[in-house]
Protein backbone atom coordinates (compact mmCIF):
# COMPACT_ATOMS: atom_id res chain seq x y z
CA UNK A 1 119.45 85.54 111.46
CA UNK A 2 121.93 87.07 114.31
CA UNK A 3 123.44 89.78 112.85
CA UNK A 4 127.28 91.07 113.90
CA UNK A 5 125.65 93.20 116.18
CA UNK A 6 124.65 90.93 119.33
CA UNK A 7 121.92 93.19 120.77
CA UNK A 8 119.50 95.83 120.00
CA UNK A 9 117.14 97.81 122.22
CA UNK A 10 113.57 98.90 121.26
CA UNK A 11 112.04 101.51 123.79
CA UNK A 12 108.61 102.91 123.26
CA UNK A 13 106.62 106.08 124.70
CA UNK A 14 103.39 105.61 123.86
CA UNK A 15 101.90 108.80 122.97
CA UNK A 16 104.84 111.52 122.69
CA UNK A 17 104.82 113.90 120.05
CA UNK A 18 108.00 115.04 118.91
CA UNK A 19 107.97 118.33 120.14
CA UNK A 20 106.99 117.27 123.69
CA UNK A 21 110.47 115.48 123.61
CA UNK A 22 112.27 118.59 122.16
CA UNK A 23 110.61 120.96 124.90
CA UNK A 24 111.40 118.85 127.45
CA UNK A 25 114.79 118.29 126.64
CA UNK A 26 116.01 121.77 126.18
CA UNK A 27 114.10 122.79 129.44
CA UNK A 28 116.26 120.48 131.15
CA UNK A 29 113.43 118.37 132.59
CA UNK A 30 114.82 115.19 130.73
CA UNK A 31 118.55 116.08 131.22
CA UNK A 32 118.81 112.11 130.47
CA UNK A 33 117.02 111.52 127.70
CA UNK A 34 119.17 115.25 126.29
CA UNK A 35 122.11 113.29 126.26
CA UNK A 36 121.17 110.18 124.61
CA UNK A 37 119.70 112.28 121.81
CA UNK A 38 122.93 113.79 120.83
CA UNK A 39 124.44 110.01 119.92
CA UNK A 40 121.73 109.66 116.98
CA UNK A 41 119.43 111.27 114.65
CA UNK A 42 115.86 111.93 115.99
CA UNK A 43 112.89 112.10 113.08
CA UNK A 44 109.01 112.85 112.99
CA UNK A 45 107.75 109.95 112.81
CA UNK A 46 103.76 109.31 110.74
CA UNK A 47 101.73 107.16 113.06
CA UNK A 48 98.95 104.63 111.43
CA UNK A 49 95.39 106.03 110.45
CA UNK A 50 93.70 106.10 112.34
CA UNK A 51 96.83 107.09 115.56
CA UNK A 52 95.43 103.83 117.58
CA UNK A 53 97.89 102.20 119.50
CA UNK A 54 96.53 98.65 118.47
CA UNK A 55 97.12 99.58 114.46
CA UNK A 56 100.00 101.37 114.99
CA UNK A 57 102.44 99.49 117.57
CA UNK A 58 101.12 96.21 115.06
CA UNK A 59 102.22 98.02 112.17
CA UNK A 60 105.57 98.85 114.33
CA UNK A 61 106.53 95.24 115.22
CA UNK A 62 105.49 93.58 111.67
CA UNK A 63 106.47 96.27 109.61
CA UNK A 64 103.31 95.97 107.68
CA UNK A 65 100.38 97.72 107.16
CA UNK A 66 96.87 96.85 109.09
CA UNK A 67 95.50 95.13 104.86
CA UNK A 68 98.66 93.27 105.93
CA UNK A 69 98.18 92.46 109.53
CA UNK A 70 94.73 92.56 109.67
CA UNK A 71 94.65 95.12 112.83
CA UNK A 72 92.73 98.45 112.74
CA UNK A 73 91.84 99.01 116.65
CA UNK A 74 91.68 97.56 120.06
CA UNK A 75 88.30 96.38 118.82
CA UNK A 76 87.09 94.69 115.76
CA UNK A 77 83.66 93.51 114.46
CA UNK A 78 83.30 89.36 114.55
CA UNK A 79 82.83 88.86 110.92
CA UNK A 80 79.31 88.63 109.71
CA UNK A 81 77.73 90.38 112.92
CA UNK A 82 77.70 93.34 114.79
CA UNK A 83 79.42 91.66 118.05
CA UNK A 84 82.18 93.74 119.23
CA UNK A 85 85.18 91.95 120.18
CA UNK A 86 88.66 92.85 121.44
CA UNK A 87 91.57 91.79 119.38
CA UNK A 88 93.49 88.57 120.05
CA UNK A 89 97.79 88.26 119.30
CA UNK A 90 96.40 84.96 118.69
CA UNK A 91 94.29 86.27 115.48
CA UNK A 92 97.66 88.33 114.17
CA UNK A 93 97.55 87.45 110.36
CA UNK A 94 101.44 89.13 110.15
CA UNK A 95 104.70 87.91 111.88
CA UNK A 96 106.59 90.19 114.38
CA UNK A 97 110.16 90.74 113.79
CA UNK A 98 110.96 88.63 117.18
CA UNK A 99 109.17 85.65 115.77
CA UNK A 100 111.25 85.72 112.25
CA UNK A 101 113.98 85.68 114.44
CA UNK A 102 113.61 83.11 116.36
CA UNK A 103 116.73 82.24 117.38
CA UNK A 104 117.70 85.85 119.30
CA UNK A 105 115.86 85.67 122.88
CA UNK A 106 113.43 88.53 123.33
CA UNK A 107 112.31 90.56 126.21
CA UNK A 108 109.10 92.24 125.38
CA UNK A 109 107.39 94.36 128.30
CA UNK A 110 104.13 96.20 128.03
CA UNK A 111 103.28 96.01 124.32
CA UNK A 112 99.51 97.52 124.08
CA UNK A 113 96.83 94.70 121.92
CA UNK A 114 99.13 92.00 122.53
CA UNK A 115 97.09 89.74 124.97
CA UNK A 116 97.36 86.63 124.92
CA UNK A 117 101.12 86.95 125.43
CA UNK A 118 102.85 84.31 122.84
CA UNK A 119 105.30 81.98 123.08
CA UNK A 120 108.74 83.05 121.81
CA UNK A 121 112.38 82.69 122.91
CA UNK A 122 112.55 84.86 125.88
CA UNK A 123 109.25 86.36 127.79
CA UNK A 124 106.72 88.41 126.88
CA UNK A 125 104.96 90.73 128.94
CA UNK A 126 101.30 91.88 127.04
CA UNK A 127 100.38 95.32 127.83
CA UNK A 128 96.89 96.60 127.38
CA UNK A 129 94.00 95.77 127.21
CA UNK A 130 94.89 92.61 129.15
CA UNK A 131 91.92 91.43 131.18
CA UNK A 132 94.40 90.54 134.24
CA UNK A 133 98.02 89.33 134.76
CA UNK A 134 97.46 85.68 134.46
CA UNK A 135 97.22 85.38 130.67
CA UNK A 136 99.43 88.30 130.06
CA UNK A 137 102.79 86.46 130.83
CA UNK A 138 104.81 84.02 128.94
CA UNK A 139 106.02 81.61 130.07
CA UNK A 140 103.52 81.86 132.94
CA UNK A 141 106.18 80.51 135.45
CA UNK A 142 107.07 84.16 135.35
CA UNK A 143 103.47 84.88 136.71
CA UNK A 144 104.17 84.74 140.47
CA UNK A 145 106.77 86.77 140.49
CA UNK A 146 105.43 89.52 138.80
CA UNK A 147 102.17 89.44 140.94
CA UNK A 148 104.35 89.08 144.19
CA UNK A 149 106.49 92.90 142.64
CA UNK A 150 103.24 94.33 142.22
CA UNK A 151 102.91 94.67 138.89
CA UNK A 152 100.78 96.56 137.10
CA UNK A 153 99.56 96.16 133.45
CA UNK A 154 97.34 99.92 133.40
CA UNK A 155 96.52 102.38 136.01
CA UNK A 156 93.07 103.34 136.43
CA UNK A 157 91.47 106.07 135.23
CA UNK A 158 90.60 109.27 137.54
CA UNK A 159 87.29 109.47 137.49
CA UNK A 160 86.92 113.25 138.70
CA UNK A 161 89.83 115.88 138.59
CA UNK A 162 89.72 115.14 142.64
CA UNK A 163 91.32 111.58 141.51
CA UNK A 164 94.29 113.08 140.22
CA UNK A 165 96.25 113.13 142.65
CA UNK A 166 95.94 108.84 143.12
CA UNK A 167 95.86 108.71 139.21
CA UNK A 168 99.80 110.68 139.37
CA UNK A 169 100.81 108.12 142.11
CA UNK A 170 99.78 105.34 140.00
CA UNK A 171 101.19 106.35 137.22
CA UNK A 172 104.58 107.05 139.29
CA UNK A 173 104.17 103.27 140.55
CA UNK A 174 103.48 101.35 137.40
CA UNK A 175 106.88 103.06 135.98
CA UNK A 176 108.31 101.67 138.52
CA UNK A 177 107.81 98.71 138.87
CA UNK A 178 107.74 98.20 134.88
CA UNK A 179 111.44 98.90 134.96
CA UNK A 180 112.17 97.29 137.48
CA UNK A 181 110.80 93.94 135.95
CA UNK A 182 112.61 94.56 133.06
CA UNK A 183 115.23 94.77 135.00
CA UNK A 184 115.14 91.63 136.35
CA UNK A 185 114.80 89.52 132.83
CA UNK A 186 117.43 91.51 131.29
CA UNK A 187 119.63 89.95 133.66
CA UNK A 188 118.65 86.76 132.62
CA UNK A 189 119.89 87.48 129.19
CA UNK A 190 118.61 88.63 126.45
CA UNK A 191 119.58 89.90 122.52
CA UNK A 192 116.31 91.95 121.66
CA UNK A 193 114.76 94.44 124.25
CA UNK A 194 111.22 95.92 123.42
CA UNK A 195 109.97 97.38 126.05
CA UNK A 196 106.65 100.17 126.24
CA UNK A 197 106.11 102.80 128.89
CA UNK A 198 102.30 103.96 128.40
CA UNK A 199 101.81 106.09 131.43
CA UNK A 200 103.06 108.72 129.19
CA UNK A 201 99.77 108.76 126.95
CA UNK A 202 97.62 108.20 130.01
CA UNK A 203 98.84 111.28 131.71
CA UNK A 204 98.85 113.17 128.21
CA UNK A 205 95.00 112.28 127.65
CA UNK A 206 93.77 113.27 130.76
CA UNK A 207 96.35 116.45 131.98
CA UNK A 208 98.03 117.60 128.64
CA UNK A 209 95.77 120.97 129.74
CA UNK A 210 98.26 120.55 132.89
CA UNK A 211 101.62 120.56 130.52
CA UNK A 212 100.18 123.34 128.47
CA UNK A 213 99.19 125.69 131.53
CA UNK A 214 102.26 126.47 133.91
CA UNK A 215 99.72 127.58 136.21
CA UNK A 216 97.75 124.58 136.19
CA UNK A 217 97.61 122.57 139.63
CA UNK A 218 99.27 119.31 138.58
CA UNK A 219 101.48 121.06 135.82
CA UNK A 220 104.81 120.46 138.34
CA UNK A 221 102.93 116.69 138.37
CA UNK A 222 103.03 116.32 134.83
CA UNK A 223 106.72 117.33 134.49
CA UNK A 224 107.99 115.61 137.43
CA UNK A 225 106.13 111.84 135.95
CA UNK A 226 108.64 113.11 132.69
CA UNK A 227 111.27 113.25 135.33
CA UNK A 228 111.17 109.97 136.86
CA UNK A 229 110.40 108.70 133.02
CA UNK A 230 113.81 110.10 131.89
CA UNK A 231 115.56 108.53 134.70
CA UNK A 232 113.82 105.35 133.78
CA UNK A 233 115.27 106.12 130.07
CA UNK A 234 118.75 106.64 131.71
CA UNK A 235 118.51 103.54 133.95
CA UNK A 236 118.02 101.00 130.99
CA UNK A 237 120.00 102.58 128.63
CA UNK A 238 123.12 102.07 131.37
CA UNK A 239 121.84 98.58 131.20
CA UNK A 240 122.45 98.23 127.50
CA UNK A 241 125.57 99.01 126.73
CA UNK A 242 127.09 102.25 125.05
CA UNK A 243 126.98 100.04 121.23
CA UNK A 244 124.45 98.73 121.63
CA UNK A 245 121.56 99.81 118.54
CA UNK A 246 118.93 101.69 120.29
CA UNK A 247 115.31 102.79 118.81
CA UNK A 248 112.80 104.70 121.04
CA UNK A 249 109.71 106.07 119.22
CA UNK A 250 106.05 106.82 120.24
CA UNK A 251 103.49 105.47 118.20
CA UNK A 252 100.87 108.41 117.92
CA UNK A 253 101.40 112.06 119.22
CA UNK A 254 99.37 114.18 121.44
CA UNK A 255 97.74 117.19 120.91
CA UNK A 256 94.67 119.43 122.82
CA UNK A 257 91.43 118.46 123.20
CA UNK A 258 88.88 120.92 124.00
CA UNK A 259 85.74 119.73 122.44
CA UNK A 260 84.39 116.29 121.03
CA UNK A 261 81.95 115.72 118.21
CA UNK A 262 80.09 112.33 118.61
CA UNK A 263 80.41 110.54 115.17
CA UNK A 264 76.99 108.43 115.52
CA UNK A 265 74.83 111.84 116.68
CA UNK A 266 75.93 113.42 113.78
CA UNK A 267 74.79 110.23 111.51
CA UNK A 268 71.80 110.11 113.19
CA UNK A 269 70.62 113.64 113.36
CA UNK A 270 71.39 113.43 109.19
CA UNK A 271 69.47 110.21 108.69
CA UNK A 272 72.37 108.10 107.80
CA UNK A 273 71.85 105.84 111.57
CA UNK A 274 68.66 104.97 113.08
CA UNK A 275 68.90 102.80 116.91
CA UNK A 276 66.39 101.54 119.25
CA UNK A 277 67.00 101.16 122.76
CA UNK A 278 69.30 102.92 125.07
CA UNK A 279 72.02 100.25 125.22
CA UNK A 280 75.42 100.69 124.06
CA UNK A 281 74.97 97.70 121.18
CA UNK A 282 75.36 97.59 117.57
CA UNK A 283 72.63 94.88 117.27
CA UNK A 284 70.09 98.23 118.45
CA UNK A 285 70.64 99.45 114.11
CA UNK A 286 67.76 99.20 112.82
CA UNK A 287 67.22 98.66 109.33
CA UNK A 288 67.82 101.12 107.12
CA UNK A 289 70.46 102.80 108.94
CA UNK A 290 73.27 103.62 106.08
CA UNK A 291 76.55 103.80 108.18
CA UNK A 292 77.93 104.20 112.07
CA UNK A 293 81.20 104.31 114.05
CA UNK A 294 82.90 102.97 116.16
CA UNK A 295 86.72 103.44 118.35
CA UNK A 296 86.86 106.48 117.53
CA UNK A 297 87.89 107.26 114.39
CA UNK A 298 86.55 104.17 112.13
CA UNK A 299 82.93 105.00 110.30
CA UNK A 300 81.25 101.72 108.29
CA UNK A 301 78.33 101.60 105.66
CA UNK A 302 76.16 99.08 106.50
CA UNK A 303 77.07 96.82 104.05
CA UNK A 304 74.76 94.25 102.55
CA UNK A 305 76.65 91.18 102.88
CA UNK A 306 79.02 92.73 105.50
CA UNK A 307 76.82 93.26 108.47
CA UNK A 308 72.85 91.74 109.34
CA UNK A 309 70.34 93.80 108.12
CA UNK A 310 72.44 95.26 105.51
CA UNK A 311 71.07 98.18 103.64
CA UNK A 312 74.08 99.74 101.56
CA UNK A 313 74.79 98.10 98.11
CA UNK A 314 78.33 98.44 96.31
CA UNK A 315 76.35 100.77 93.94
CA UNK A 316 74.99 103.19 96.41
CA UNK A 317 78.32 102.72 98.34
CA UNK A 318 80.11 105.75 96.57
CA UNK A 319 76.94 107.68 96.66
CA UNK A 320 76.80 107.60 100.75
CA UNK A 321 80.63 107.83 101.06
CA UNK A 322 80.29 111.47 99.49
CA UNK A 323 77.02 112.12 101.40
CA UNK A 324 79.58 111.40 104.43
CA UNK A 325 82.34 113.38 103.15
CA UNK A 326 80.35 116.36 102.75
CA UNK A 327 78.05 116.25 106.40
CA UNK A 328 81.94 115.62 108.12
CA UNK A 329 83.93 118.22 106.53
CA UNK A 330 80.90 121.02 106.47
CA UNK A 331 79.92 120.18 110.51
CA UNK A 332 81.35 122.98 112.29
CA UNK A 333 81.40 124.18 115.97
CA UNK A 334 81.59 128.30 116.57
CA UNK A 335 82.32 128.41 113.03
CA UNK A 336 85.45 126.48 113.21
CA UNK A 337 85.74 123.05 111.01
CA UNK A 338 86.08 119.77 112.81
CA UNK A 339 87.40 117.16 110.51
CA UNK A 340 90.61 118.08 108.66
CA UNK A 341 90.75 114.74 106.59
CA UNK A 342 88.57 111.76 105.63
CA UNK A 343 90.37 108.30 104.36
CA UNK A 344 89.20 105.70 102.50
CA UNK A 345 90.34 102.52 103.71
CA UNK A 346 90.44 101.45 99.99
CA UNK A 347 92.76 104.38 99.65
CA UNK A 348 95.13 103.83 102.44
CA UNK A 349 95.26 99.96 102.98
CA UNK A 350 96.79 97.42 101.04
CA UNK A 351 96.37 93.25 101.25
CA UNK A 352 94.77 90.41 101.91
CA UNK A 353 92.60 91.88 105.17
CA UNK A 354 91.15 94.84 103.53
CA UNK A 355 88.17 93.39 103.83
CA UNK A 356 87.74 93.71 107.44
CA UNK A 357 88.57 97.56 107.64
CA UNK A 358 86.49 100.70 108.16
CA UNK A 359 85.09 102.52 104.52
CA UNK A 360 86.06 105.99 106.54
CA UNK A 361 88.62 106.86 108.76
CA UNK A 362 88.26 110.34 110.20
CA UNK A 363 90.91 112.37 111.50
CA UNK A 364 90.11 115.56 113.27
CA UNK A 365 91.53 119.15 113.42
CA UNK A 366 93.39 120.71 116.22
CA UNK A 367 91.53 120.91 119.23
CA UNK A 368 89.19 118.61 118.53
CA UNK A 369 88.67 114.77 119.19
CA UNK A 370 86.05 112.37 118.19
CA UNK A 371 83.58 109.96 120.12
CA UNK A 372 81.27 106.94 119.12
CA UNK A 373 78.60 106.12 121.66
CA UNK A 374 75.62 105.21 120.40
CA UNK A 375 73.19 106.36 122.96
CA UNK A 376 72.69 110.22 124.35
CA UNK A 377 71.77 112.85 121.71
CA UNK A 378 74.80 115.35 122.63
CA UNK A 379 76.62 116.35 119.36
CA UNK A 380 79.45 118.01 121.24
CA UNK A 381 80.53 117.78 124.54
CA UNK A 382 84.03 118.56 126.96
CA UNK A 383 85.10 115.71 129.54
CA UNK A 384 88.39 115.20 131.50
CA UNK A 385 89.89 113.89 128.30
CA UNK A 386 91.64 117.00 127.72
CA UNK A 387 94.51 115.60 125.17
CA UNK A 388 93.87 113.48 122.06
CA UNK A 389 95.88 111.04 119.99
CA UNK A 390 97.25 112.97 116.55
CA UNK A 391 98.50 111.21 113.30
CA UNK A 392 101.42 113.03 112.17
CA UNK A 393 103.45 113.76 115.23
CA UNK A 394 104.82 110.69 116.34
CA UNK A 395 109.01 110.90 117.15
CA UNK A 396 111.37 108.17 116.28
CA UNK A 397 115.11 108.43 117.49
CA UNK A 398 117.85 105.89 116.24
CA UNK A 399 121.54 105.25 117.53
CA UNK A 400 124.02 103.28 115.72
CA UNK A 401 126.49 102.97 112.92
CA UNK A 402 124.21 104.31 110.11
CA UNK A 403 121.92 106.28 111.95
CA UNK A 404 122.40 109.45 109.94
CA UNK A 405 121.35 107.69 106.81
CA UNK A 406 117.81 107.32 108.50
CA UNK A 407 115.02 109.23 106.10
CA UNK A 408 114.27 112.60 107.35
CA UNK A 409 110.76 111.02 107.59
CA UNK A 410 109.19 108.11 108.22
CA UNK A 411 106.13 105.83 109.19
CA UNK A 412 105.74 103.84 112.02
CA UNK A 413 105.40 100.71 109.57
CA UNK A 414 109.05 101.23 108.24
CA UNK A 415 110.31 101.70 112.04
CA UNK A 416 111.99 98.12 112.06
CA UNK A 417 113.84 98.89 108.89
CA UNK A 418 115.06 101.94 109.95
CA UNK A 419 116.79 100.19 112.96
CA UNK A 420 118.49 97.50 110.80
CA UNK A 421 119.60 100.18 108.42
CA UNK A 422 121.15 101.93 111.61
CA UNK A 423 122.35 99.01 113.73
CA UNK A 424 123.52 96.75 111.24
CA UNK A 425 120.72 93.97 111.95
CA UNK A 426 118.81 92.24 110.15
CA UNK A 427 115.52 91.62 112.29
């Protein structure tokens, strides 16, 4: 249904917490993105539990929750085994709000865990974690061009603090060129703009000690990729028009990361996991084990019916979920607790795809993140990850007719909503 308002604009900064965009602002770094703020109402925004980009942008576009949409992670277990598998858009059990509106042509650019891009009216651009280009675009006569600009669907990773330096360039160039196709399409026409920079949560997980330090060596680095992303903010939003309804949120936060606890060494060292082997593969359990994790944040009993080689019965299921509760919240490191909450997913989902989510969802305390690999017996460790997603932190900022009326807070499920309520749509 096309509502009086023509257009709307959806802009996404994957992985900003809300008070990186205040500091930043009133230091005059994003002198841009300042200005824009002072036409709406900005809001804390509650990411998804677990704060994973695939749950949470999902949540975002469908306005449901992952019971509803059937999307906890990047990664998923193909039902009845232990194979890993990355998720499909093609598997999406929910509808985003540009295919109930079929009728408004959509530009969506970069959207994380949508690969393979689908067909709607307009293109779509899948973000990551697209294998390559080719099955990323629709309609793939778009392909060439995109290839021919350079385009870039991630950056990768630095693998030692001496990579930096090509990791900041690449970041620098991505942004680029990501605007610069949107760019292009929006000339093409459009009524719905949805577009997602994620450079911002790359350079967040591996130099937020950089933004935190002003002595660190890339902190100028850090500040100036905020630069060029606020003149990227400023560029599109010229594009837009001054009435047009805009939206930009992030759909986690950020916060410091100085040490890890592995989930599965902690299982194992309390007899809840048992593998064989050395290889990174689920299908090394051996029998017996009682739960394990995985992505993360996700922990999952070993089922009897759920996985092969079940050993956990719904009547011992309780049993083992406070055995878990207990060895999370009383594992400490230098006498500091680790995990500041454990969620059921009976407790936080709701719908018809409850079935395939994690029994805990773990979300840890400040300063500390979480890993999964099954092999190695290190319970804690420090890498270059030095900045971690957080669940509570997440910024949403509306302009339009209503946008005062916007809840004081929100979660990144009711983020659609909130944009009709402000714009006067009805997506």
């Amino acid at each position: 249904m096309r509502s009086m308002n023509m257009k709307a604009a959806i802009i996404g900064l994957d992985g900003v917490p809300i008070e990186l965009v205040k500091d930043l602002t009133s230091r005059g770094v994003m002198p841009g993105l300042r200005d824009i703020l002072k036409e709406g109402e900005l809001r804390k925004l509650q990411s998804t539990v677990p704060p994973n980009s695939a749950a949470s942008w999902t949540s975002m576009t469908t306005g449901k929750n992952p019971g509803e949409h059937g999307v906890y992670g990047f990664t998923d277990f193909v039902p009845g085994t232990l194979s890993v598998r990355y998720h499909y858009a093609s598997r999406l059990k929910a509808q985003p709000f540009w295919a109930r509106n079929p009728a408004l042509r959509t530009l969506v650019v970069n959207l994380p865990a949508s690969y393979p891009a689908q067909p709607l009216n307009g293109v779509h651009i899948s973000g990551f974690v697209s294998p390559c280009l080719r099955g990323a675009v629709y309609p793939s006569s778009f392909h060439d061009a995109l290839a021919k600009l350079g385009y870039m669907i991630d950056v990768e990773a630095p693998a030692t603090p001496n990579d930096y330096g090509r990791f900041i360039a690449d970041l620098n160039t991505s942004l680029h060129r990501r605007v610069e196709a949107t760019e292009r399409h929006l000339q093409r026409g459009w009524d719905i703009l949805f577009m997602v920079l994620t450079g911002t949560d790359r350079i967040g997980h591996y130099l937020w000690e950089a933004y935190r330090d002003d002595n660190h060596e890339h902190h100028e680095a850090f500040l100036d990729y905020f630069r060029q992303v606020d003149e990227a903010i400023e560029h599109l939003n010229g594009l837009l028009g001054e009435d047009t309804p805009l939206m930009m949120l992030s759909d986690h936060g950020m916060g410091e990361s100085r040490v890890s606890l592995n989930l599965n060494t902690l299982l194992r060292r309390s007899g809840h996991l048992a593998t064989s082997g050395t290889e990174e593969n689920y299908y090394s359990l051996e029998p017996g084990t009682k739960a394990f994790a995985s992505e993360t944040n996700k922990i999952y009993l070993n089922r009897v019916g759920r996985f092969p080689r079940g050993s956990v019965t719904e009547d011992a299921a309780e049993r083992i979920t406070d055995e878990l509760n207990d060895l999370l919240l009383g594992t400490l490191f230098r006498g500091s607790r680790i995990v500041k909450r454990i969620y059921t997913g009976g407790e936080i989902y709701s719908g018809p795809y409850t079935d395939a989510s994690p029994d805990l969802i773990v979300i840890p305390e400040k300063g500390f993140s979480l890993k999964t690999r099954l092999t190695g017996d290190r319970l804690f460790s420090v890498d270059g990850l030095t900045g971690t997603h957080t669940d509570d932190d997440a910024f949403l900022f509306l302009r339009g007719e209503n946008a005062a009326c916007v809840p004081e807070s929100l979660n990144i499920q009711d983020a659609i909503a909130a944009l009709n309520g402000a714009g006067g749509l009805s997506l």
